[in-house]
N, C-alpha and C. Protein backbone atom coordinates (compact mmCIF):
# COMPACT_ATOMS: atom_id res chain seq x y z
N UNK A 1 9.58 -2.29 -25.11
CA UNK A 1 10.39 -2.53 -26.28
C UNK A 1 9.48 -2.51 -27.50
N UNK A 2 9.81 -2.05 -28.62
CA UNK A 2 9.10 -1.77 -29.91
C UNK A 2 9.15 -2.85 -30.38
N UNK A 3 8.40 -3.34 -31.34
CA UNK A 3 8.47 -4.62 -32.19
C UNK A 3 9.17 -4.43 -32.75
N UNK A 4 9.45 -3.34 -33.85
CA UNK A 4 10.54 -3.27 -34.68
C UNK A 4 11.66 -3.83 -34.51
N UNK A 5 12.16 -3.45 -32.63
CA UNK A 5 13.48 -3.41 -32.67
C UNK A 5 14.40 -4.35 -32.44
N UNK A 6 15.71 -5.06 -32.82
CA UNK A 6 16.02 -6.02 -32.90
C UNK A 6 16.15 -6.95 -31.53
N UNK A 7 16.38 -7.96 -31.32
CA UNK A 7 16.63 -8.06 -29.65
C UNK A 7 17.92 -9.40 -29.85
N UNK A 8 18.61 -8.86 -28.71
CA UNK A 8 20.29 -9.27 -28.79
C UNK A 8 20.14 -10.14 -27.63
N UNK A 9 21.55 -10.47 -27.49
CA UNK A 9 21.89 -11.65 -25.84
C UNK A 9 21.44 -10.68 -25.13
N UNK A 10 20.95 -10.73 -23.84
CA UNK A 10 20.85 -9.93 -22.28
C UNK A 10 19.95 -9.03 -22.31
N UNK A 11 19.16 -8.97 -23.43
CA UNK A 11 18.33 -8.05 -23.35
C UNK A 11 16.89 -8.44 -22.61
N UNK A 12 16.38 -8.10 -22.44
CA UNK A 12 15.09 -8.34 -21.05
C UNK A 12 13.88 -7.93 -22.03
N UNK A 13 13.33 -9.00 -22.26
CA UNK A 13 11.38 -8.64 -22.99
C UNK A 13 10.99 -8.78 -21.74
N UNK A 14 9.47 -8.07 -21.67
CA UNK A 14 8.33 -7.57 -21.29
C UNK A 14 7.33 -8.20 -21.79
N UNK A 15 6.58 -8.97 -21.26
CA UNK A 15 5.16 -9.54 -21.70
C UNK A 15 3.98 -9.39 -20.94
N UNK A 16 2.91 -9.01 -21.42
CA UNK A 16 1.93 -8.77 -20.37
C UNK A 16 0.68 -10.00 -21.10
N UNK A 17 0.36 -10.94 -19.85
CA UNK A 17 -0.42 -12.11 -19.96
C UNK A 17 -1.52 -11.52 -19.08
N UNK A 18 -2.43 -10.71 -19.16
CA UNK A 18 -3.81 -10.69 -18.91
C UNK A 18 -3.44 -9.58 -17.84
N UNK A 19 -3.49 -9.10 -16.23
CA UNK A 19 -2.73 -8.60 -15.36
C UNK A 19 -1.41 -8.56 -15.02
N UNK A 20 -0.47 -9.98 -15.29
CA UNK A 20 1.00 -9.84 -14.92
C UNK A 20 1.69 -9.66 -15.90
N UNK A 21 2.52 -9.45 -15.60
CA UNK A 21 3.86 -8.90 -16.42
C UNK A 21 5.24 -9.41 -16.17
N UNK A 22 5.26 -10.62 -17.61
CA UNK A 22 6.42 -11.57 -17.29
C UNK A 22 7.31 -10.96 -18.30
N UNK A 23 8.89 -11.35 -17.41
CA UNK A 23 10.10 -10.89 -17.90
C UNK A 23 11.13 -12.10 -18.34
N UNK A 24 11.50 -12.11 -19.41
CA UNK A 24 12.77 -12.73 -19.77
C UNK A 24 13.41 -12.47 -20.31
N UNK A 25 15.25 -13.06 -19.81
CA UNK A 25 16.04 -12.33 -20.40
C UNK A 25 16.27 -13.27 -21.62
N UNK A 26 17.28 -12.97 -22.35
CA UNK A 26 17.72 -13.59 -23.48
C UNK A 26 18.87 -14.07 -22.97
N UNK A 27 19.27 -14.94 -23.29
CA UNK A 27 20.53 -15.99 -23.17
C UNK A 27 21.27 -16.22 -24.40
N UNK A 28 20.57 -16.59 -25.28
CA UNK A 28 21.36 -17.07 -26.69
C UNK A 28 20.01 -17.10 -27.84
N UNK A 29 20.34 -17.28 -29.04
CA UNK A 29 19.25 -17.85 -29.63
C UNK A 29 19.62 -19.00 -30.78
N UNK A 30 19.15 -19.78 -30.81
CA UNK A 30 19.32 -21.32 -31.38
C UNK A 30 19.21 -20.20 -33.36
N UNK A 31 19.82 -21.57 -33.86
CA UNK A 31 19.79 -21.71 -35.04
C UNK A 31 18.68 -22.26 -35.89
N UNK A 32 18.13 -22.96 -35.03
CA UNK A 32 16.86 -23.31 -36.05
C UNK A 32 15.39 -23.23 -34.86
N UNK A 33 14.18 -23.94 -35.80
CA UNK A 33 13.16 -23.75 -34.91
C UNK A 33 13.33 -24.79 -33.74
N UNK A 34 13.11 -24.53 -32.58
CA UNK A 34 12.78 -26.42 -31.41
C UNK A 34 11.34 -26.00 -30.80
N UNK A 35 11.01 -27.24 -29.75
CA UNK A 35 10.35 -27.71 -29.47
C UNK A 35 10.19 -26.52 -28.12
N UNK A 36 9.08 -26.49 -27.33
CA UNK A 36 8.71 -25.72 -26.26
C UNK A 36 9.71 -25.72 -25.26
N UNK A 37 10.12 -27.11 -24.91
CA UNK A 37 10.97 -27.94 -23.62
C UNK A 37 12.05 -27.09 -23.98
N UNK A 38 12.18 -27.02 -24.99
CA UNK A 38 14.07 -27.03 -25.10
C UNK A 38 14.06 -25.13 -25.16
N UNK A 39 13.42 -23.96 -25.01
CA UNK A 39 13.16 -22.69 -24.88
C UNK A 39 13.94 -22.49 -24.04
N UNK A 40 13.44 -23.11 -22.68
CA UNK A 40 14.05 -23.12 -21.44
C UNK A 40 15.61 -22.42 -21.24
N UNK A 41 16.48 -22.94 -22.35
CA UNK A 41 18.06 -23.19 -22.30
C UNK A 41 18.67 -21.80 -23.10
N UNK A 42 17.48 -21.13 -23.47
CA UNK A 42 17.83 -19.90 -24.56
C UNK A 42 17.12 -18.09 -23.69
N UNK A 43 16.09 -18.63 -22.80
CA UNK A 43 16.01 -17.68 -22.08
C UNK A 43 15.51 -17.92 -20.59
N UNK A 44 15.76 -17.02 -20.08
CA UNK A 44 15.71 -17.06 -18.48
C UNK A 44 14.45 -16.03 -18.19
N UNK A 45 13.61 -17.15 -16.74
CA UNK A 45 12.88 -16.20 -16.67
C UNK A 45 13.31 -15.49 -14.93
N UNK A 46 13.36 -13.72 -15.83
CA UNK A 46 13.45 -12.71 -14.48
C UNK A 46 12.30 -12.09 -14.34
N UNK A 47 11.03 -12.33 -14.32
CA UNK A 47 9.77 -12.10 -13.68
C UNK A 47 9.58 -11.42 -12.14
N UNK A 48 9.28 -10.25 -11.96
CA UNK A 48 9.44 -9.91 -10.56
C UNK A 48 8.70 -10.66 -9.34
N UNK A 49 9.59 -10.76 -8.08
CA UNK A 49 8.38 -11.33 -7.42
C UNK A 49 6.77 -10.92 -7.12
N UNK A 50 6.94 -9.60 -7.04
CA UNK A 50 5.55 -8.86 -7.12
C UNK A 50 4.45 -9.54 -8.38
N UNK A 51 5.25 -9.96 -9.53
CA UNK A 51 4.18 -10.46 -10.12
C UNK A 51 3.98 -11.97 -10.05
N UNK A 52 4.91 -12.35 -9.81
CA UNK A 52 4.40 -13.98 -9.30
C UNK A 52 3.60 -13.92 -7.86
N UNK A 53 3.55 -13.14 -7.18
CA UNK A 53 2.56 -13.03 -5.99
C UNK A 53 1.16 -12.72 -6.53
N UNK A 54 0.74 -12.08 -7.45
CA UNK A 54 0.33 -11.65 -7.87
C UNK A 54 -0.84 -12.48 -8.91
N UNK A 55 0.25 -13.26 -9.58
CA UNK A 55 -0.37 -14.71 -10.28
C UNK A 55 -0.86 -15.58 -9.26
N UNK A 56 -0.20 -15.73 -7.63
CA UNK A 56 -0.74 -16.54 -7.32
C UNK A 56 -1.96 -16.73 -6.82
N UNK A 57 -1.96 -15.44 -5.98
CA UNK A 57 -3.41 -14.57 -5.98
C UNK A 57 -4.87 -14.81 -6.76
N UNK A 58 -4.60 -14.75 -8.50
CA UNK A 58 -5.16 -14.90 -9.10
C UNK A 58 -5.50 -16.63 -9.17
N UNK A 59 -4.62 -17.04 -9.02
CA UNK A 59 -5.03 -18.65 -9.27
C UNK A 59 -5.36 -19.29 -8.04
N UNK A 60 -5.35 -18.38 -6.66
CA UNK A 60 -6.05 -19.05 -5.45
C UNK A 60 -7.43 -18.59 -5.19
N UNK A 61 -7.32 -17.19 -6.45
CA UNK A 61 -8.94 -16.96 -6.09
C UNK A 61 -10.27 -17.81 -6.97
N UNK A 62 -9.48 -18.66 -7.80
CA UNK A 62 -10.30 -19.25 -9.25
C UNK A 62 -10.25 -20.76 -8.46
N UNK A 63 -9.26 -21.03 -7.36
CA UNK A 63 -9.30 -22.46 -7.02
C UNK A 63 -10.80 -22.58 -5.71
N UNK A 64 -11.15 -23.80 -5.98
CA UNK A 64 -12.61 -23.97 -5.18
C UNK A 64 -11.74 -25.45 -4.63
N UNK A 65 -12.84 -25.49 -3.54
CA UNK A 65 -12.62 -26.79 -2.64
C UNK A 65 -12.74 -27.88 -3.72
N UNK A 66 -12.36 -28.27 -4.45
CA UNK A 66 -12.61 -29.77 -5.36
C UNK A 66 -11.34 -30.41 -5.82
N UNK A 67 -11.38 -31.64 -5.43
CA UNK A 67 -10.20 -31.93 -5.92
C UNK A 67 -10.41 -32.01 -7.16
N UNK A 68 -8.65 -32.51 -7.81
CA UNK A 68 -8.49 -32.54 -9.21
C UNK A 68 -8.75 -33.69 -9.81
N UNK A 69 -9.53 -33.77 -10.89
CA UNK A 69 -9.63 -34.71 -11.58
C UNK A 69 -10.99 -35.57 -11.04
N UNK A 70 -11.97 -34.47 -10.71
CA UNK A 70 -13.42 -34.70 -10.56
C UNK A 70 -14.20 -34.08 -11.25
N UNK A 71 -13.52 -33.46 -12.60
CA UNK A 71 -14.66 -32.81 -13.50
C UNK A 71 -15.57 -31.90 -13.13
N UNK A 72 -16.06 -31.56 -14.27
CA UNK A 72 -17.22 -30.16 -13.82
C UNK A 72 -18.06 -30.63 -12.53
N UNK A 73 -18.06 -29.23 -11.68
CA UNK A 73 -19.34 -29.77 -11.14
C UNK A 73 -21.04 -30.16 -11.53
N UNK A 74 -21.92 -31.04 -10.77
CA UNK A 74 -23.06 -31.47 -11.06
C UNK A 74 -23.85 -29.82 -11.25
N UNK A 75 -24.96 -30.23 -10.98
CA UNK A 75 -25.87 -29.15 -11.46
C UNK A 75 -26.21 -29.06 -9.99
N UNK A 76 -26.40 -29.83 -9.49
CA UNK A 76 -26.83 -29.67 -7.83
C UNK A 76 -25.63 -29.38 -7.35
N UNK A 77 -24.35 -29.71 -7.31
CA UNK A 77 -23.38 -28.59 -6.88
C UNK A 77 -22.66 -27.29 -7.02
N UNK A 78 -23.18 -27.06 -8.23
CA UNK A 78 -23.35 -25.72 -8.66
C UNK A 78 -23.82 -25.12 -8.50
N UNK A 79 -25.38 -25.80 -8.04
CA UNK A 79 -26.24 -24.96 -7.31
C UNK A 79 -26.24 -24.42 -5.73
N UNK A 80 -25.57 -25.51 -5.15
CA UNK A 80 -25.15 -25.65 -3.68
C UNK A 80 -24.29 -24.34 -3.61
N UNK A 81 -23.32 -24.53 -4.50
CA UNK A 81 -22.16 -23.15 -4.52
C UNK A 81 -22.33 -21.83 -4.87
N UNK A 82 -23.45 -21.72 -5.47
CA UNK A 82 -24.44 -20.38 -5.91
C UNK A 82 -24.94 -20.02 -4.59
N UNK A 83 -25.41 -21.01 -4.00
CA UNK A 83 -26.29 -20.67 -2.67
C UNK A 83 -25.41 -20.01 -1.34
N UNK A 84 -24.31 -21.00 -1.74
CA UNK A 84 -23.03 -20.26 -0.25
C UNK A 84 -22.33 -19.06 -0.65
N UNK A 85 -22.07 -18.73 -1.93
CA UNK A 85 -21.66 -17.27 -2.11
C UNK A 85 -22.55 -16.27 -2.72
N UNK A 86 -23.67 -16.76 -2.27
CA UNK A 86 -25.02 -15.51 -2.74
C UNK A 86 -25.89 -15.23 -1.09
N UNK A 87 -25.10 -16.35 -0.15
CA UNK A 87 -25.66 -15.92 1.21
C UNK A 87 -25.21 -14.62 1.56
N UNK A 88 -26.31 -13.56 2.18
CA UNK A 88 -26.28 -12.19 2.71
C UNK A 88 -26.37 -12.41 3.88
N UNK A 89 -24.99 -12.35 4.80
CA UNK A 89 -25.44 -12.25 5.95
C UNK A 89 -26.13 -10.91 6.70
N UNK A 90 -25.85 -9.78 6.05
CA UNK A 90 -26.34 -8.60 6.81
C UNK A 90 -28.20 -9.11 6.97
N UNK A 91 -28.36 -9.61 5.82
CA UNK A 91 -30.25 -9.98 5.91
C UNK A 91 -30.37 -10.58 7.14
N UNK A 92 -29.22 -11.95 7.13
CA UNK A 92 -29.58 -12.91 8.75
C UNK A 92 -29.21 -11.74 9.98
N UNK A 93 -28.52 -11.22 9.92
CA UNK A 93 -28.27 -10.17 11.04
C UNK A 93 -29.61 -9.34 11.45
N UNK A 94 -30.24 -8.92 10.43
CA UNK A 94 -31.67 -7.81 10.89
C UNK A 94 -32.42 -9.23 11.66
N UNK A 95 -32.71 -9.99 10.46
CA UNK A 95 -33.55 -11.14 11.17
C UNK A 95 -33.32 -11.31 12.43
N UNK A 96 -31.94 -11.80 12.80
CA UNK A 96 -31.74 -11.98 13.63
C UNK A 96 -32.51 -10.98 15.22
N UNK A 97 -32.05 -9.66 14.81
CA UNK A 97 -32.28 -8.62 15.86
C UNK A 97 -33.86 -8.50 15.80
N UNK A 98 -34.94 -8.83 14.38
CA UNK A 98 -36.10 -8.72 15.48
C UNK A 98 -36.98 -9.67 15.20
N UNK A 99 -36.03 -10.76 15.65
CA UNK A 99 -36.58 -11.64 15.95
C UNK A 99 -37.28 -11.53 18.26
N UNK A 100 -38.11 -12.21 18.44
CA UNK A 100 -38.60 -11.64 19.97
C UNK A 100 -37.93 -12.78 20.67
N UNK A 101 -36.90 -12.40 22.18
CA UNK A 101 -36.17 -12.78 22.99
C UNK A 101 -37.31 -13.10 23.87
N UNK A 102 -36.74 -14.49 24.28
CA UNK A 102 -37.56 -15.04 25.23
C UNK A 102 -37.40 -14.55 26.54
């Protein structure tokens, strides 16, 4: 949809937030400005499931074992976590093979 162009009841915007692509329709539109909460009642969201799979994806790959509301990690666990996703196992694998069998 063009910016220009006007947008009526039932009409369906297109938004693209970084990779997904959220859809809502229009319902009505209020008379004056409101508050975030109250949006809700003026449009509907028809977002495909493909892109909410999609979002979730994205937000299970950014989630780490920590619970919530333990703040940044330390410097020593940051470092710990550098160390487990910078392990090469193909390196332990050669090692492994010549290493001498008893």
């Amino acid at each position: 949809m063009k910016a220009s162009r006007e947008v009526k009841v039932g009409d369906v915007l297109t938004v693209r937030k970084g990779p997904i692509l959220f859809s809502y329709k229009a319902l009505a539109f209020p008379r004056a400005r409101l508050g975030a909460k109250l949006v809700s009642g003026y449009a509907q969201d028809v977002t495909a499931p493909e892109e909410m799979a999609k979002l979730e994806m994205i937000r299970m790959q950014f989630r780490l074992d920590r619970r919530r509301g333990l703040g940044r990690p330390t410097k020593k666990e940051r470092r710990e976590l550098d160390d487990y996703t910078d392990f090469d196992f193909e390196d332990e694998w050669i090692n492994d093979e010549e290493s001498p069998e008893e």
